[in-house]
C-alpha atoms as a PDB file:
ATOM      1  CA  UNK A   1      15.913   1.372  18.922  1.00  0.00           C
ATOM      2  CA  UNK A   2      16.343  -1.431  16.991  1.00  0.00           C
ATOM      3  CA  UNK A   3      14.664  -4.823  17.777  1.00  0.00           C
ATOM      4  CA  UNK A   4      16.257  -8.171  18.359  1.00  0.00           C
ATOM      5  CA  UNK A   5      17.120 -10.517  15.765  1.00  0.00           C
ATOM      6  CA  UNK A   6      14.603 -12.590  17.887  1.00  0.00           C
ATOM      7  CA  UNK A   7      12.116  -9.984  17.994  1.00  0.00           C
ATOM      8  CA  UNK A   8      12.100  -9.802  14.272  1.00  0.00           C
ATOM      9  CA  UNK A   9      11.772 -13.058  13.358  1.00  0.00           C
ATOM     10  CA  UNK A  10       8.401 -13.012  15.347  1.00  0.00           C
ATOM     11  CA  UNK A  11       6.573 -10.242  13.553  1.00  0.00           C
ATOM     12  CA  UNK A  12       3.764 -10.888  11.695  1.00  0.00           C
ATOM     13  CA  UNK A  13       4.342 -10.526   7.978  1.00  0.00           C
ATOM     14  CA  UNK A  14       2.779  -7.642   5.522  1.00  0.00           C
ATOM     15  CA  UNK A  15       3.909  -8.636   2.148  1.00  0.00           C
ATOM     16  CA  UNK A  16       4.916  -5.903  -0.385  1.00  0.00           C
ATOM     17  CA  UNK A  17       4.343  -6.651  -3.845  1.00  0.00           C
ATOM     18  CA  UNK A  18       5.428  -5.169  -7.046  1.00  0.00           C
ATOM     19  CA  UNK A  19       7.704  -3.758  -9.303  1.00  0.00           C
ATOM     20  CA  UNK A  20      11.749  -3.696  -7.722  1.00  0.00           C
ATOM     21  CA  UNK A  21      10.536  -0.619  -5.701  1.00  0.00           C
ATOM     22  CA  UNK A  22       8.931  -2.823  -2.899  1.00  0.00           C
ATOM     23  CA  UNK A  23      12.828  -3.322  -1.922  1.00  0.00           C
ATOM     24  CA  UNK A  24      12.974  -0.184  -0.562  1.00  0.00           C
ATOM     25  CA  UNK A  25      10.738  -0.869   2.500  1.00  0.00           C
ATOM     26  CA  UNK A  26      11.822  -4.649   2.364  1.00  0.00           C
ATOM     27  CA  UNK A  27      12.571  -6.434   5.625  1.00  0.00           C
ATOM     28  CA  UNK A  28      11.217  -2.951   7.589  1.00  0.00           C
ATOM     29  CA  UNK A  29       9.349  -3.156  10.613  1.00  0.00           C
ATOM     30  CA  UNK A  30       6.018  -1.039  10.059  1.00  0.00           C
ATOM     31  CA  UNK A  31       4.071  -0.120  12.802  1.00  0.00           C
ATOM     32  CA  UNK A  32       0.538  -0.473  11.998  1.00  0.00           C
ATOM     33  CA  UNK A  33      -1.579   2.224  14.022  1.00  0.00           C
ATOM     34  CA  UNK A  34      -4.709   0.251  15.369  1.00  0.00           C
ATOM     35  CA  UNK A  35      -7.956   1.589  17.046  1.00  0.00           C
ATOM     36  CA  UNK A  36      -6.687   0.926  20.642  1.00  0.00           C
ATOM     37  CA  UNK A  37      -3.529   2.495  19.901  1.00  0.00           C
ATOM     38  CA  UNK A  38      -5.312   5.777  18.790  1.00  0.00           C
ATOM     39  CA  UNK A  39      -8.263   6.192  21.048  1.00  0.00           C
ATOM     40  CA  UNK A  40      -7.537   4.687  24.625  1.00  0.00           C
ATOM     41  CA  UNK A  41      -7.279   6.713  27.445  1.00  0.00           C
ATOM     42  CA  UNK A  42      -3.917   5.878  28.987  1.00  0.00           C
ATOM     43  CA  UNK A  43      -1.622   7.542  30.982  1.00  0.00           C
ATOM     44  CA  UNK A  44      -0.162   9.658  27.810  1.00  0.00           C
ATOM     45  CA  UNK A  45      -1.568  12.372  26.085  1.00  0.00           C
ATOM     46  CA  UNK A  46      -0.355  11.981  23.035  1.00  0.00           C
ATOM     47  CA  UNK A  47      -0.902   8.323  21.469  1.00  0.00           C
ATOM     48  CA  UNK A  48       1.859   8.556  18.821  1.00  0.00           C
ATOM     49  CA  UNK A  49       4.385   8.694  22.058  1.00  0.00           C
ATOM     50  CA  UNK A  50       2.964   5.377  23.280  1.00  0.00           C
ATOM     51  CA  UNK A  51       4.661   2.345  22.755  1.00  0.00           C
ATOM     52  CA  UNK A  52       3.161   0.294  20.097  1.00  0.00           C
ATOM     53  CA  UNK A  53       2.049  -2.992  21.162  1.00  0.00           C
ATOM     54  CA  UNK A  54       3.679  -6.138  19.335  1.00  0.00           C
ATOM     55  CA  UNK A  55       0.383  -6.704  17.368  1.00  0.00           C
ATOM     56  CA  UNK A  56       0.528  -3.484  15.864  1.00  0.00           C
ATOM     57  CA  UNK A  57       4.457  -4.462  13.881  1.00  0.00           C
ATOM     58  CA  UNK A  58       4.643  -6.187  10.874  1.00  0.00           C
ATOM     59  CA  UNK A  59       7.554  -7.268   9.370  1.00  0.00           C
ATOM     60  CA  UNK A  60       7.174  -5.740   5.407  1.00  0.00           C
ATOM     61  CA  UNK A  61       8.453  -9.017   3.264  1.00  0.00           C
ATOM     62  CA  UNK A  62       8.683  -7.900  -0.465  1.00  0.00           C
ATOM     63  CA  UNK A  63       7.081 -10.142  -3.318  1.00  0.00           C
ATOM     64  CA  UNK A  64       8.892  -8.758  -6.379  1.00  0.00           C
ATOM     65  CA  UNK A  65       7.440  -9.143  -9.883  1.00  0.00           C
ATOM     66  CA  UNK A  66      10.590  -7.795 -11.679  1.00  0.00           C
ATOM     67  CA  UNK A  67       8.980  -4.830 -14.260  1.00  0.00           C
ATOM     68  CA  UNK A  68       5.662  -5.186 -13.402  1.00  0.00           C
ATOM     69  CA  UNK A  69       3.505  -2.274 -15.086  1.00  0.00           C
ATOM     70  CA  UNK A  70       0.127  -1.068 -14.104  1.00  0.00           C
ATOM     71  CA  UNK A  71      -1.047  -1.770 -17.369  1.00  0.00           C
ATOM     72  CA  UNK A  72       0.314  -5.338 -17.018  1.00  0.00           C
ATOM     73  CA  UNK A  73      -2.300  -6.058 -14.465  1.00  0.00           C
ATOM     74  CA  UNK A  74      -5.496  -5.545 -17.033  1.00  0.00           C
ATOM     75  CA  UNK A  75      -7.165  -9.142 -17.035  1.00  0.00           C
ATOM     76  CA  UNK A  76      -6.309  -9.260 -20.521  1.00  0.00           C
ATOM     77  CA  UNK A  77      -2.993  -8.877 -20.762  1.00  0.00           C
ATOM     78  CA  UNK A  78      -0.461 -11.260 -22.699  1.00  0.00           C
ATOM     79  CA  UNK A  79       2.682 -10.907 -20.966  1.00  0.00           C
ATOM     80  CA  UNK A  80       5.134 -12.582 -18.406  1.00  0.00           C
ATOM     81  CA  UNK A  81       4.884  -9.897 -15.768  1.00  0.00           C
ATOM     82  CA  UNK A  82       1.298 -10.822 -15.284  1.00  0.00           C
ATOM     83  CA  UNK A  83       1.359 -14.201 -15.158  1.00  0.00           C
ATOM     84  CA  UNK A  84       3.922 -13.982 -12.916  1.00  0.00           C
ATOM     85  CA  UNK A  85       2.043 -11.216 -10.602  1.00  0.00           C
ATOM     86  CA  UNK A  86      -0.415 -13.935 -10.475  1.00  0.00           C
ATOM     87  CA  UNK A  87       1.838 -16.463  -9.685  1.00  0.00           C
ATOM     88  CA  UNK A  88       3.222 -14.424  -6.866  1.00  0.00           C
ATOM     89  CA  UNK A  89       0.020 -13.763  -5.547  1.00  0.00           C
ATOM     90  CA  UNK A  90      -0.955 -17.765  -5.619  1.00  0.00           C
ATOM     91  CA  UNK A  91       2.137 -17.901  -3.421  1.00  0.00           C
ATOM     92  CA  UNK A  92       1.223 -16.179  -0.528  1.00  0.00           C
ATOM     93  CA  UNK A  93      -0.232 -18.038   2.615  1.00  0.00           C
ATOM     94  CA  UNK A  94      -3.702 -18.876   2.822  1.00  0.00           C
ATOM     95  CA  UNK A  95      -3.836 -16.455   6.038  1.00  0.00           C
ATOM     96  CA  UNK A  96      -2.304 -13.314   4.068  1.00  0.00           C
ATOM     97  CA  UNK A  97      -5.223 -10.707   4.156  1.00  0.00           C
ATOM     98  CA  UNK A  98      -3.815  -7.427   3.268  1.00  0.00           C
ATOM     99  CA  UNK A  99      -1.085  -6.784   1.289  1.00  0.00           C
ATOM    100  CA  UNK A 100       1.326  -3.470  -0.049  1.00  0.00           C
ATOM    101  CA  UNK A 101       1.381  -3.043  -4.069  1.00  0.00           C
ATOM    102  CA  UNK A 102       3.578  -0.766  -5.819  1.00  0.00           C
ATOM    103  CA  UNK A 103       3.429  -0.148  -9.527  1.00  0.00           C
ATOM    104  CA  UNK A 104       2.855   2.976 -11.954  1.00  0.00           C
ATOM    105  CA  UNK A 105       6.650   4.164 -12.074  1.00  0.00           C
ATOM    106  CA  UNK A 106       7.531   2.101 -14.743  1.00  0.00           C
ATOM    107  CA  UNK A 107       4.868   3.350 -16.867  1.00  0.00           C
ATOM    108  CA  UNK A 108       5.397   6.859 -15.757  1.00  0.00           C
ATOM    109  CA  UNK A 109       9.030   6.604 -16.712  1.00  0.00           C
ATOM    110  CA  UNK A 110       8.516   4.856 -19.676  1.00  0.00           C
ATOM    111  CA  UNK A 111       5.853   7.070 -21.315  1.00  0.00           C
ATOM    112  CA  UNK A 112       2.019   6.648 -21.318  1.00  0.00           C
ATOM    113  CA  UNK A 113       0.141   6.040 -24.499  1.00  0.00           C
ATOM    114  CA  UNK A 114       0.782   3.142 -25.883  1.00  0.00           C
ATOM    115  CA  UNK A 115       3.752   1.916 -28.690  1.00  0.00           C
ATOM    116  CA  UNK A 116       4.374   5.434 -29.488  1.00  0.00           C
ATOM    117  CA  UNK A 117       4.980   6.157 -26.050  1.00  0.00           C
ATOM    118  CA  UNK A 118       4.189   9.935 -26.545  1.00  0.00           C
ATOM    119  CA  UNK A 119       4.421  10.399 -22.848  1.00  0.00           C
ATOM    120  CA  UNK A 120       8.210  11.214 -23.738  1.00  0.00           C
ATOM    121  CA  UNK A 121       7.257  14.376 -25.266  1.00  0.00           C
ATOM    122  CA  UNK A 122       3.647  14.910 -24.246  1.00  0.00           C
ATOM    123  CA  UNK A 123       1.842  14.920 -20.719  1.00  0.00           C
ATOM    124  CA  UNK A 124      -0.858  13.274 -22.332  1.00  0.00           C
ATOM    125  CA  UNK A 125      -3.299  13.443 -18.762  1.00  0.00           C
ATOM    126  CA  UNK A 126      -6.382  11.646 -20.852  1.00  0.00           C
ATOM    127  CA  UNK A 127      -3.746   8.456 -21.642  1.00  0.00           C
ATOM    128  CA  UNK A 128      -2.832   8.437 -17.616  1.00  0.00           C
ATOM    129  CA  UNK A 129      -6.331   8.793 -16.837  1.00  0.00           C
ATOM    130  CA  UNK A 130      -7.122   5.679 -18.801  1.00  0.00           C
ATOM    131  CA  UNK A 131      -4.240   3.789 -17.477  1.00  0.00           C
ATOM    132  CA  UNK A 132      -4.915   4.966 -13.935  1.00  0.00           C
ATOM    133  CA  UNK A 133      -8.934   3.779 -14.400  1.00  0.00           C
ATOM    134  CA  UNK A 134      -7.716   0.659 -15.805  1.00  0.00           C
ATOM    135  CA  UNK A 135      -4.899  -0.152 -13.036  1.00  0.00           C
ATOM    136  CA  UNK A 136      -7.981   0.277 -10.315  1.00  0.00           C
ATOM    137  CA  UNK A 137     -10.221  -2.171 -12.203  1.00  0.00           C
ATOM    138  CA  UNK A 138      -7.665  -4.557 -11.705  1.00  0.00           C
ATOM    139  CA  UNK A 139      -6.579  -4.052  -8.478  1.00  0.00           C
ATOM    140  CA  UNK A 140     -10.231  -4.290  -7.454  1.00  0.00           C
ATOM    141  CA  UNK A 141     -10.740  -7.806  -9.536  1.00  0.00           C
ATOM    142  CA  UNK A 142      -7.419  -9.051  -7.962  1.00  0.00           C
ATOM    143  CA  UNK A 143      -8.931  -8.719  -4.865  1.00  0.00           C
ATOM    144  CA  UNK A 144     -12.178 -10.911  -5.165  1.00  0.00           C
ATOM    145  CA  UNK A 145     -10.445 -13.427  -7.348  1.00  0.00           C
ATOM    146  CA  UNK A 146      -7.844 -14.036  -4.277  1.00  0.00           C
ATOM    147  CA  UNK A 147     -11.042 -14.029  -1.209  1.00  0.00           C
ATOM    148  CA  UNK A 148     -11.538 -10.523  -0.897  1.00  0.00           C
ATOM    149  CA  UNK A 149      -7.667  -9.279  -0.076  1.00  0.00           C
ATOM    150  CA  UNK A 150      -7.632  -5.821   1.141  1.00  0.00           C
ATOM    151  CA  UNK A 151      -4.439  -4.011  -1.102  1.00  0.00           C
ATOM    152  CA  UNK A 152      -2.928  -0.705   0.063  1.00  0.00           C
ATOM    153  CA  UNK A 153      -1.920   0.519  -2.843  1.00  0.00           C
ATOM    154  CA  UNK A 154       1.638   2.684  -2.745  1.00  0.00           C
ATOM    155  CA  UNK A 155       1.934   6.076  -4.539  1.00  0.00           C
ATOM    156  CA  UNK A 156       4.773   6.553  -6.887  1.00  0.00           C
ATOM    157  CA  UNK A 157       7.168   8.398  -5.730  1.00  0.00           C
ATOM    158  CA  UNK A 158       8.290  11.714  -7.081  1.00  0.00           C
ATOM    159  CA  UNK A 159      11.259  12.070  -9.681  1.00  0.00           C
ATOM    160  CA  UNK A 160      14.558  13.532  -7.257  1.00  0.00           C
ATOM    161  CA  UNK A 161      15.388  16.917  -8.093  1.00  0.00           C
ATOM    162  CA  UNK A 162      19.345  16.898  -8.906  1.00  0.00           C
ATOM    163  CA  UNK A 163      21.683  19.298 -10.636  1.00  0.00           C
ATOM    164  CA  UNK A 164      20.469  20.875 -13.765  1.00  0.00           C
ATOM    165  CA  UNK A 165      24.247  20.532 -15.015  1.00  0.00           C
ATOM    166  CA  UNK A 166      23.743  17.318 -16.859  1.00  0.00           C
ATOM    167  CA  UNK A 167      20.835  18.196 -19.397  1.00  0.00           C
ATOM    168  CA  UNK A 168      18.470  15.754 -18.327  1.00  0.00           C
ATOM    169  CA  UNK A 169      15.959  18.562 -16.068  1.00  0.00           C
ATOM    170  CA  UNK A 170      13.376  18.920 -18.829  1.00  0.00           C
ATOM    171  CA  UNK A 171      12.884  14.956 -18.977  1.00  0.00           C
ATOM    172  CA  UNK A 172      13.079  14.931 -15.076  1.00  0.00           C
ATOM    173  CA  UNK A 173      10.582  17.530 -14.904  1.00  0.00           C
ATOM    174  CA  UNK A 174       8.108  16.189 -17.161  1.00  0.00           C
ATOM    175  CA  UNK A 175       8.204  12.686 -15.463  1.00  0.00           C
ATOM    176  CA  UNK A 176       7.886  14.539 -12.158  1.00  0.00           C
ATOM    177  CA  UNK A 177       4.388  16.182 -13.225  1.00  0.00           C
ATOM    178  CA  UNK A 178       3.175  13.013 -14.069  1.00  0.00           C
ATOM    179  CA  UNK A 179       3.990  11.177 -11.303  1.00  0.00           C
ATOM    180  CA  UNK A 180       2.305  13.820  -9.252  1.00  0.00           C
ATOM    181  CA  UNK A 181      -0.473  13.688 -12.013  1.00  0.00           C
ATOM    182  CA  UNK A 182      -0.694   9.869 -11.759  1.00  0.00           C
ATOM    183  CA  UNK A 183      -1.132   9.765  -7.580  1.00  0.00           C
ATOM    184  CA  UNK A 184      -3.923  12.736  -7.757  1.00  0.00           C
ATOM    185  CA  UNK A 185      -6.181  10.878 -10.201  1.00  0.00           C
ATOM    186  CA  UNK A 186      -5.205   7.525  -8.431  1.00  0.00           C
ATOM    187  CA  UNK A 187      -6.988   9.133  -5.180  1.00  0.00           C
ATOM    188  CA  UNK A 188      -9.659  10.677  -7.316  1.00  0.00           C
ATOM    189  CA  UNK A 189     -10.568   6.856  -9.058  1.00  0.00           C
ATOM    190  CA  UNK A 190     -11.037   5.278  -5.802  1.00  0.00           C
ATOM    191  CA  UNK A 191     -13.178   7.923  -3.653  1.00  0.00           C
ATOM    192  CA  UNK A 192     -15.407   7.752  -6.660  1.00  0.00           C
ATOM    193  CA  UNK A 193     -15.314   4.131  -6.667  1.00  0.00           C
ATOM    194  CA  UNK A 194     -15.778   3.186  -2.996  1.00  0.00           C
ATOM    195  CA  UNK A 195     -18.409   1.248  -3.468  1.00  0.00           C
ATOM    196  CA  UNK A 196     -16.825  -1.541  -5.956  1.00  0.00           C
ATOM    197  CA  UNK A 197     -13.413  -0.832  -4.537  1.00  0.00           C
ATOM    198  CA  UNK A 198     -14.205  -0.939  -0.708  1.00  0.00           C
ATOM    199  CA  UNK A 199     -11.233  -3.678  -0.456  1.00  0.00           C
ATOM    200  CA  UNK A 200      -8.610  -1.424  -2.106  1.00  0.00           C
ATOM    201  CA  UNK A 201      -6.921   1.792  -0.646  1.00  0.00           C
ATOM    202  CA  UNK A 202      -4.624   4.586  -1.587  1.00  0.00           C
ATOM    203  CA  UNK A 203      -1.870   5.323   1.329  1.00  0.00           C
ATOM    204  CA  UNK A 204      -1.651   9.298   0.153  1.00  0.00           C
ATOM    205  CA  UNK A 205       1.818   9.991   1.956  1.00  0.00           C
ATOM    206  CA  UNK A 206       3.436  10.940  -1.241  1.00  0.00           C
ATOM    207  CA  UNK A 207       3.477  14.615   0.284  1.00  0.00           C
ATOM    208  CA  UNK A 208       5.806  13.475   2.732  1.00  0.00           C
ATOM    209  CA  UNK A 209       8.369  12.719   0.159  1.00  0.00           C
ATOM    210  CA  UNK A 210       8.675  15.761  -1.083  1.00  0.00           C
ATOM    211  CA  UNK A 211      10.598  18.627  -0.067  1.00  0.00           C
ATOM    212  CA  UNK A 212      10.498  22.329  -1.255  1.00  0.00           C
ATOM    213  CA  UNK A 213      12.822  23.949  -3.326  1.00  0.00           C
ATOM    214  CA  UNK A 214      13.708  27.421  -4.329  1.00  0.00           C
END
């Protein structure tokens, strides 16, 4: 069921920021499985069917940094979406210690590779690689430069499949692949990196977005 107005007003906030994608959780309540939740011994047997206490909601409040890339978030780069990623991040309350971050579709979509952007007619894994390596070395300095933030990092979500009757399925495909390219080697770069990135996670649900198809 859905909670109160004054319910939701009370939840804890877990900030979302990114690209415009973060609006598609914004203003959700997330339940946030804890320890307790998981392993007591209560009355049910299953502890997904329990109630989840109210310390276990947060209220998902997005931060958007309108066409934020991965690549944008390099140390060195020279454009407005960084600075104003970082101006975002100044913005949050000194108490914020985890936060959601969403980018990588926009340089997906856009093509990987630099001004040629050959990822519009090459799958060019080495350039995603790179970009992918790069993205987690700057997720991992973003969090000791703002006191050690933990940030979940979202995948990015699967192209839809839709009608092949327009003539866009070979691009859709294509940008498909690497978006499923881009979330394997974005698991792959932090399991080898736990040690430097022990503050920064993957969530790997993007299986859960995905249906089969015949």
């Amino acid at each position: 069921t859905a909670s109160s107005s004054a319910e939701t007003t009370t939840l804890k906030p877990l900030f979302v920021v990114g690209d415009s994608h973060v609006m598609s959780i914004a203003w959700q309540t997330i339940v946030v499985p804890s320890p307790t939740t998981t392993s007591s011994s209560s009355s049910s047997d299953d502890p997904q069917l329990r109630p989840p206490s109210s310390s276990s909601l947060r209220m998902a409040v997005p931060v958007v940094v309108t066409g934020i890339k991965a690549w944008h978030t390099r140390p060195k780069t020279r454009f407005f979406t960084h600075y104003n990623l970082h101006a975002s991040l100044q913005r949050l309350p000194s108490t914020c210690q985890t936060i959601l971050f969403s980018a990588g579709e926009i340089d997906c979509r856009e093509g990987i590779g630099g001004t040629q952007l050959e990822g519009y007619t090459e799958l060019c894994w080495d350039k995603l690689t790179n970009t992918v390596c790069e993205y987690v070395k700057a997720l991992v300095s973003l969090s000791k430069q703002y006191n050690h933030l933990q940030i979940l990092v979202l995948p990015v979500a699967p192209h839809a499949h839709r009608s092949g009757r327009n003539g866009k399925v070979r691009g859709r495909t294509m940008r498909r692949q690497t978006m499923q390219h881009w979330n394997q080697v974005m698991q792959e770069q932090l399991c080898q990196q736990q040690e430097q990135s022990h503050n920064v996670f993957f969530l790997n649900y993007v299986s859960n977005l995905q249906a089969s198809h015949t």
